[in-house]
Protein backbone atom coordinates (compact mmCIF):
# COMPACT_ATOMS: atom_id res chain seq x y z
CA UNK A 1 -14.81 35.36 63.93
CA UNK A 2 -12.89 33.04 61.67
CA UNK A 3 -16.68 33.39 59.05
CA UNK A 4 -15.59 36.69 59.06
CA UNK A 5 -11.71 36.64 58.67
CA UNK A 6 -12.26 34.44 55.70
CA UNK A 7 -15.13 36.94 54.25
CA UNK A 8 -12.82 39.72 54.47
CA UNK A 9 -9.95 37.86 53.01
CA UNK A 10 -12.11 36.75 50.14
CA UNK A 11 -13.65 40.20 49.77
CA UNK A 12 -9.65 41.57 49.12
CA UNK A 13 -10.23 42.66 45.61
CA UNK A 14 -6.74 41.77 44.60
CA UNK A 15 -7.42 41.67 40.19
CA UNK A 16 -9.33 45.19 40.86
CA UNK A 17 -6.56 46.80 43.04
CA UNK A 18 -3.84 45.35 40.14
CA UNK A 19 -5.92 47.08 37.28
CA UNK A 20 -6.14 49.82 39.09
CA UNK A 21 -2.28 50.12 40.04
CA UNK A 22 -0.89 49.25 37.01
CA UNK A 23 -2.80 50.68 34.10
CA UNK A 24 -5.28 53.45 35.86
CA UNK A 25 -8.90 51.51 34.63
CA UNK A 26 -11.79 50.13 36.78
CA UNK A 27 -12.29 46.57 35.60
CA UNK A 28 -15.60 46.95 36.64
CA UNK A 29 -16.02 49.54 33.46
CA UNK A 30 -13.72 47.23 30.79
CA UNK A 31 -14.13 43.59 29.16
CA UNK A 32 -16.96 41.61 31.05
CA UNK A 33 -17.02 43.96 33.98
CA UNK A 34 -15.71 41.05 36.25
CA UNK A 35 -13.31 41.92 39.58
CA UNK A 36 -11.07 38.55 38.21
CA UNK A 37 -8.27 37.54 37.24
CA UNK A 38 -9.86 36.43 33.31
CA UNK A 39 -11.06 40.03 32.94
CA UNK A 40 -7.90 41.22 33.98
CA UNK A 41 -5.94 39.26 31.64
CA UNK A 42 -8.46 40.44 28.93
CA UNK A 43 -8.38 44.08 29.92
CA UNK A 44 -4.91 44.27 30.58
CA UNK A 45 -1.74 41.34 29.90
CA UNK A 46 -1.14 37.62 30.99
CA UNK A 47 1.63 38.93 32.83
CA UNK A 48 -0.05 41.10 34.90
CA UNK A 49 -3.49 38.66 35.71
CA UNK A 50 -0.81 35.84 36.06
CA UNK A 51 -0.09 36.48 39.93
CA UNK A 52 -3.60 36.70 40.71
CA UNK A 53 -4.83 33.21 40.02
CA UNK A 54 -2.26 31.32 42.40
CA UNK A 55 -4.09 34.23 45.07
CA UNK A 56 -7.77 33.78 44.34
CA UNK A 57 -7.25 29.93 43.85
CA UNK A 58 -5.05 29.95 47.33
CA UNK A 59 -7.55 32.42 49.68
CA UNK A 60 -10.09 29.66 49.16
CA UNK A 61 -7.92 26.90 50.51
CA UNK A 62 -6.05 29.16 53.02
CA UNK A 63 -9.22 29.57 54.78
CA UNK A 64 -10.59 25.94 54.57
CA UNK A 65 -7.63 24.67 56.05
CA UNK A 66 -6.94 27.59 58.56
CA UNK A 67 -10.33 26.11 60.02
CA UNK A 68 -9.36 22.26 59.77
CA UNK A 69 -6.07 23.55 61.77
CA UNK A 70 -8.27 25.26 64.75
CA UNK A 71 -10.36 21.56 65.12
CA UNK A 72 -13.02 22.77 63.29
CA UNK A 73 -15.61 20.05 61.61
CA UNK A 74 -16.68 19.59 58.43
CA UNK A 75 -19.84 21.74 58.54
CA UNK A 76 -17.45 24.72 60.18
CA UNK A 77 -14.82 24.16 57.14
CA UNK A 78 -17.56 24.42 54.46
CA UNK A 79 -18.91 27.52 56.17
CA UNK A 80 -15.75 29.25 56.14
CA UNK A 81 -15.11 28.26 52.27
CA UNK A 82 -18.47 29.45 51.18
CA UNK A 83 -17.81 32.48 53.07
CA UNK A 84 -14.14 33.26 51.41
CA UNK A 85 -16.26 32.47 47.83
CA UNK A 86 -19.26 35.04 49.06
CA UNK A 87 -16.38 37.74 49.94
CA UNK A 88 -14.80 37.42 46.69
CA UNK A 89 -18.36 37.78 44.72
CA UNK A 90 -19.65 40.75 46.88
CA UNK A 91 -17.37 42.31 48.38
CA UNK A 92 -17.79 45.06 51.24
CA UNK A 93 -14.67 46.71 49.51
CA UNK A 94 -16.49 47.55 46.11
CA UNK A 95 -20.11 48.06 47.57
CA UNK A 96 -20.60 44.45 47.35
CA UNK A 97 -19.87 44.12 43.35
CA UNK A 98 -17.17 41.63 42.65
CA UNK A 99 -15.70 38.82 40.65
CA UNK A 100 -17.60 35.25 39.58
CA UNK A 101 -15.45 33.75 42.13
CA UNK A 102 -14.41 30.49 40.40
CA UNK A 103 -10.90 30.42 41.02
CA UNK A 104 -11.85 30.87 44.69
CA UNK A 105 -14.85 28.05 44.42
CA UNK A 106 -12.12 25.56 42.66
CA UNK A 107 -9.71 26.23 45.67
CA UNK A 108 -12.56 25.72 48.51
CA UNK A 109 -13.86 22.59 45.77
CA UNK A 110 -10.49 20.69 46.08
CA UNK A 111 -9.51 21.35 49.47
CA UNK A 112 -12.38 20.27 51.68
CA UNK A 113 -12.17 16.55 50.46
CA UNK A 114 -8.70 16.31 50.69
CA UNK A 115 -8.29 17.73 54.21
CA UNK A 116 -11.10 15.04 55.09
CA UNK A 117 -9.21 12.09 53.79
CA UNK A 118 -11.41 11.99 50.80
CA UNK A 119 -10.74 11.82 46.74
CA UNK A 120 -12.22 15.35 45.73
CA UNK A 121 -13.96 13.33 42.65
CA UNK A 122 -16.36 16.24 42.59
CA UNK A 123 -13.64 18.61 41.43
CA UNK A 124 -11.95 16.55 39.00
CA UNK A 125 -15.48 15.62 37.18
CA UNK A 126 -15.98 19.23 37.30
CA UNK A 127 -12.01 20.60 35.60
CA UNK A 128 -13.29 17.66 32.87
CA UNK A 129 -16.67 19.11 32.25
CA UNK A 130 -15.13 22.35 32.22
CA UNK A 131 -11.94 21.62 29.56
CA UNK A 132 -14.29 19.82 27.34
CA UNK A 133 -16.28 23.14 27.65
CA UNK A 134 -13.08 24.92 26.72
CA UNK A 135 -11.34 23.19 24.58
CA UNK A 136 -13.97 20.77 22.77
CA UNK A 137 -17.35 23.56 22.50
CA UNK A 138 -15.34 26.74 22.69
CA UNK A 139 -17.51 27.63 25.21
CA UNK A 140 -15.88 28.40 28.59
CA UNK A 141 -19.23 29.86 30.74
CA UNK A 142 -21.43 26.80 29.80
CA UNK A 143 -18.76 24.38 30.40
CA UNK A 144 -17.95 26.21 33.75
CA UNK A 145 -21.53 26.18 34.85
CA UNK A 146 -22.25 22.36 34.13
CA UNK A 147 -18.89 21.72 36.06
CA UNK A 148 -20.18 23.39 39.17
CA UNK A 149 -23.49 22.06 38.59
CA UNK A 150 -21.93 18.37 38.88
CA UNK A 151 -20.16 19.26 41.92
CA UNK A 152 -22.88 18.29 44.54
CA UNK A 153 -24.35 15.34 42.04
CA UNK A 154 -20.88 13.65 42.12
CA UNK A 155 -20.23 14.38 45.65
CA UNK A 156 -23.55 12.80 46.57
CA UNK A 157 -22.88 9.85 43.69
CA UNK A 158 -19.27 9.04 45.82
CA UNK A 159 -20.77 9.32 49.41
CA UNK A 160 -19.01 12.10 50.26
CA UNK A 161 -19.95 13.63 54.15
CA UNK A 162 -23.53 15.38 53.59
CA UNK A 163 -22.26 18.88 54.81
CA UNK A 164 -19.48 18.76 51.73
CA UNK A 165 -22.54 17.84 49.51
CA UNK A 166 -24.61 20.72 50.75
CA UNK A 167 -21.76 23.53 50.59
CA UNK A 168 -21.03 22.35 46.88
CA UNK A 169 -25.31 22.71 45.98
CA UNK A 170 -24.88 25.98 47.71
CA UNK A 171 -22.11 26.87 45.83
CA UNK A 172 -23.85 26.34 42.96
CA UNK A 173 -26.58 28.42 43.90
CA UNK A 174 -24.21 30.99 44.38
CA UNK A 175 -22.92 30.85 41.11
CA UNK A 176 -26.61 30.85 39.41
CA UNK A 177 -27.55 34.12 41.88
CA UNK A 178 -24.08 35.75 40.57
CA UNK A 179 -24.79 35.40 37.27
CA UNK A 180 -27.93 36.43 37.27
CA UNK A 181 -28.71 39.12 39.53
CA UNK A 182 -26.66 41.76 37.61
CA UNK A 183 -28.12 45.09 36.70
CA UNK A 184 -29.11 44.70 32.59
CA UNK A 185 -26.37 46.56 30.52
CA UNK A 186 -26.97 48.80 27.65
CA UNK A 187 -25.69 46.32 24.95
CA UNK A 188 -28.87 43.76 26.12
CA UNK A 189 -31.83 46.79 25.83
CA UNK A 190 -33.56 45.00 22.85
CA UNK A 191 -33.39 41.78 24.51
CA UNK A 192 -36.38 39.86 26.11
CA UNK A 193 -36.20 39.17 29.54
CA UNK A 194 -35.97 35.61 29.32
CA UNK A 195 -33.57 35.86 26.62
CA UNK A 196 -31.50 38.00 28.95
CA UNK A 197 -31.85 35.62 31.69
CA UNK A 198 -30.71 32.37 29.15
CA UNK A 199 -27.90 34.70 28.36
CA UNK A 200 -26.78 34.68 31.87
CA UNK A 201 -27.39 31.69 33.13
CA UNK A 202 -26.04 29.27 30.06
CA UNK A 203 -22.86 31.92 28.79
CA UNK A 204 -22.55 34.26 32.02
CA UNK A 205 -22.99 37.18 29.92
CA UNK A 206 -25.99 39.87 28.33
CA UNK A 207 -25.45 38.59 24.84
CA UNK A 208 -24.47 35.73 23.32
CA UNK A 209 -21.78 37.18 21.19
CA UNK A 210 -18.61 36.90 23.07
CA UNK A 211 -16.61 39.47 21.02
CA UNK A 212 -19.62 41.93 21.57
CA UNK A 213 -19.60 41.60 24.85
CA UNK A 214 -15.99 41.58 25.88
CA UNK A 215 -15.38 45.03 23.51
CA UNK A 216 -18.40 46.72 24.00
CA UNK A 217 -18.46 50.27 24.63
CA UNK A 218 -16.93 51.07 28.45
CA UNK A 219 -19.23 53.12 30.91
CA UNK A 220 -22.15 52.69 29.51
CA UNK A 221 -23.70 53.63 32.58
CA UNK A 222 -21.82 56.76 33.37
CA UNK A 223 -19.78 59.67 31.23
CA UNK A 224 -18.11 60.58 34.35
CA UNK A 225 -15.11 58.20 34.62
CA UNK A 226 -11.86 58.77 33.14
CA UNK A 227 -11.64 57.30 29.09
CA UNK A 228 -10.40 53.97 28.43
CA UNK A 229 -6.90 53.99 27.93
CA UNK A 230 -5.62 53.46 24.51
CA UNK A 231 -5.22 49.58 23.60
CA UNK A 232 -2.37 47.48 24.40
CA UNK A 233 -0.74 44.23 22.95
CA UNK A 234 -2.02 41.48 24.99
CA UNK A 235 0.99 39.78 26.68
C-alpha cells in the first residue's frame, strides 16, 4: 500500500496543474513538452515554477522517509523512492505522460543514504557532474545524464548497502527509458533514427539546437487545442 501511496503522490502533476491554473496552457504542448518545474519556468515565470521545486524535490524524500518511519528496510525504502520517481514520470493522472523526474530522483538520491547513516557521496559527485555540465559546457541534459549515470558507480566505489546501489542503476535506467521512449516530434522528421536517438539520450531532446527546440511551433500534433497565449516577460 505504501508502493502505491508514494506512486500516487509522485504521479500529482503539481507544474502541470500550476500551468494550467495560472496561465490557461498545457505544458505538455509549450517549451520541451516536460510536466516540470524547468518547463514551467520556461513556459511561464520563475515566480510561478519557484514553489514547485521545494514540492517535486520534497515528494521524493517524504516518501523515503515515511517508509524508514514505518520500520521499513533498505530494499522497502528504495522501492518506495523509485516508485514516487516512476509516478512523477508517468503518471496515471496525464495517461501516464509526465515530467523527467529529476528533482524527484535528487530528493529520493540524497535521502536514502542519509536516513541509513551513510554520506550520500553518490549525490554530491552527481550535483558536481551536473554544475560543471551547467555552468562549465553550457550543457544542462548531458551534464544531468552523466550525474545520474555516476550515481550507482560511486555508490558501489563507497560501499554503500547493495539495494541503494541497485535503486540508483535503476534509476538510471529510468532516466535513459524516459528520455528515449517519446513519440518523435515534427521538428525531428528529417532526422535519422540514430541521430534521433543520440539526440535523446546525450541532450534529452529531438534536436540538438536548444533554442529550436524550446520555441518550436506548439501542437504540432493537433490543431484542436486552444492557441498559445501571447508571450510574457520571463520573471
Amino acid at each position: 500500500m505504501l508502493t502505491l501511496g508514494a506512486y500516487l503522490l509522485g504521479a500529482v502533476p503539481a507544474a502541470y496543474l500550476v500551468g494550467r491554473w495560472s496561465h490557461g496552457i498545457d505544458l505538455r504542448q509549450y517549451g520541451s513538452g516536460s510536466i516540470g518545474a524547468s518547463n514551467l519556468w520556461q513556459s511561464t515565470s520563475r515566480w510561478i515554477a519557484l514553489p514547485i521545486i521545494p514540492y517535486d524535490l520534497g515528494k521524493g524524500m517524504l516518501a523515503v522517509w515515511i517508509a524508514q518511519l514505518l520500520g521499513l528496510d533498505v530494499t522497502q525504502q528504495v522501492i518506495v523512492g523509485l516508485a514516487t520517481i516512476v509516478g512523477h514520470n508517468w503518471s496515471v493522472f496525464l495517461r501516464f505522460g509526465g515530467g523527467r523526474g529529476m528533482l524527484t530522483t535528487l530528493g529520493v538520491a540524497l535521502i536514502l543514504p542519509l536516513i541509513n547513516g551513510l554520506v550520500p557521496w553518490g549525490i554530491i559527485i552527481a550535483l558536481i557532474i551536473a554544475a560543471i555540465g551547467a555552468f562549465v559546457i553550457h550543457t544542462v541534459p548531458l551534464g544531468v545524464g552523466v550525474a545520474v549515470a555516476a550515481l550507482p558507480l560511486v555508490s558501489w566505489a563507497v560501499g554503500d548497502p547493495l539495494p541503494i546501489t541497485l535503486g540508483f542503476l535503476v534509476i538510471f535506467l529510468i532516466t535513459v527509458i524516459k528520455r528515449l521512449a517519446m513519440p518523435r516530434t515534427a521538428i525531428a522528421a528529417s532526422l535519422s533514427n540514430r541521430q534521433l536517438l543520440l539526440n535523446r539520450l546525450l541532450f534529452d531532446r529531438d534536436v540538438r539546437d536548444r533554442k529550436a527546440w524550446i520555441h518550436r511551433a506548439p501542437l504540432e500534433t493537433s490543431s484542436t487545442e486552444p492557441p498559445q497565449p501571447e508571450e510574457k516577460e520571463k520573471g
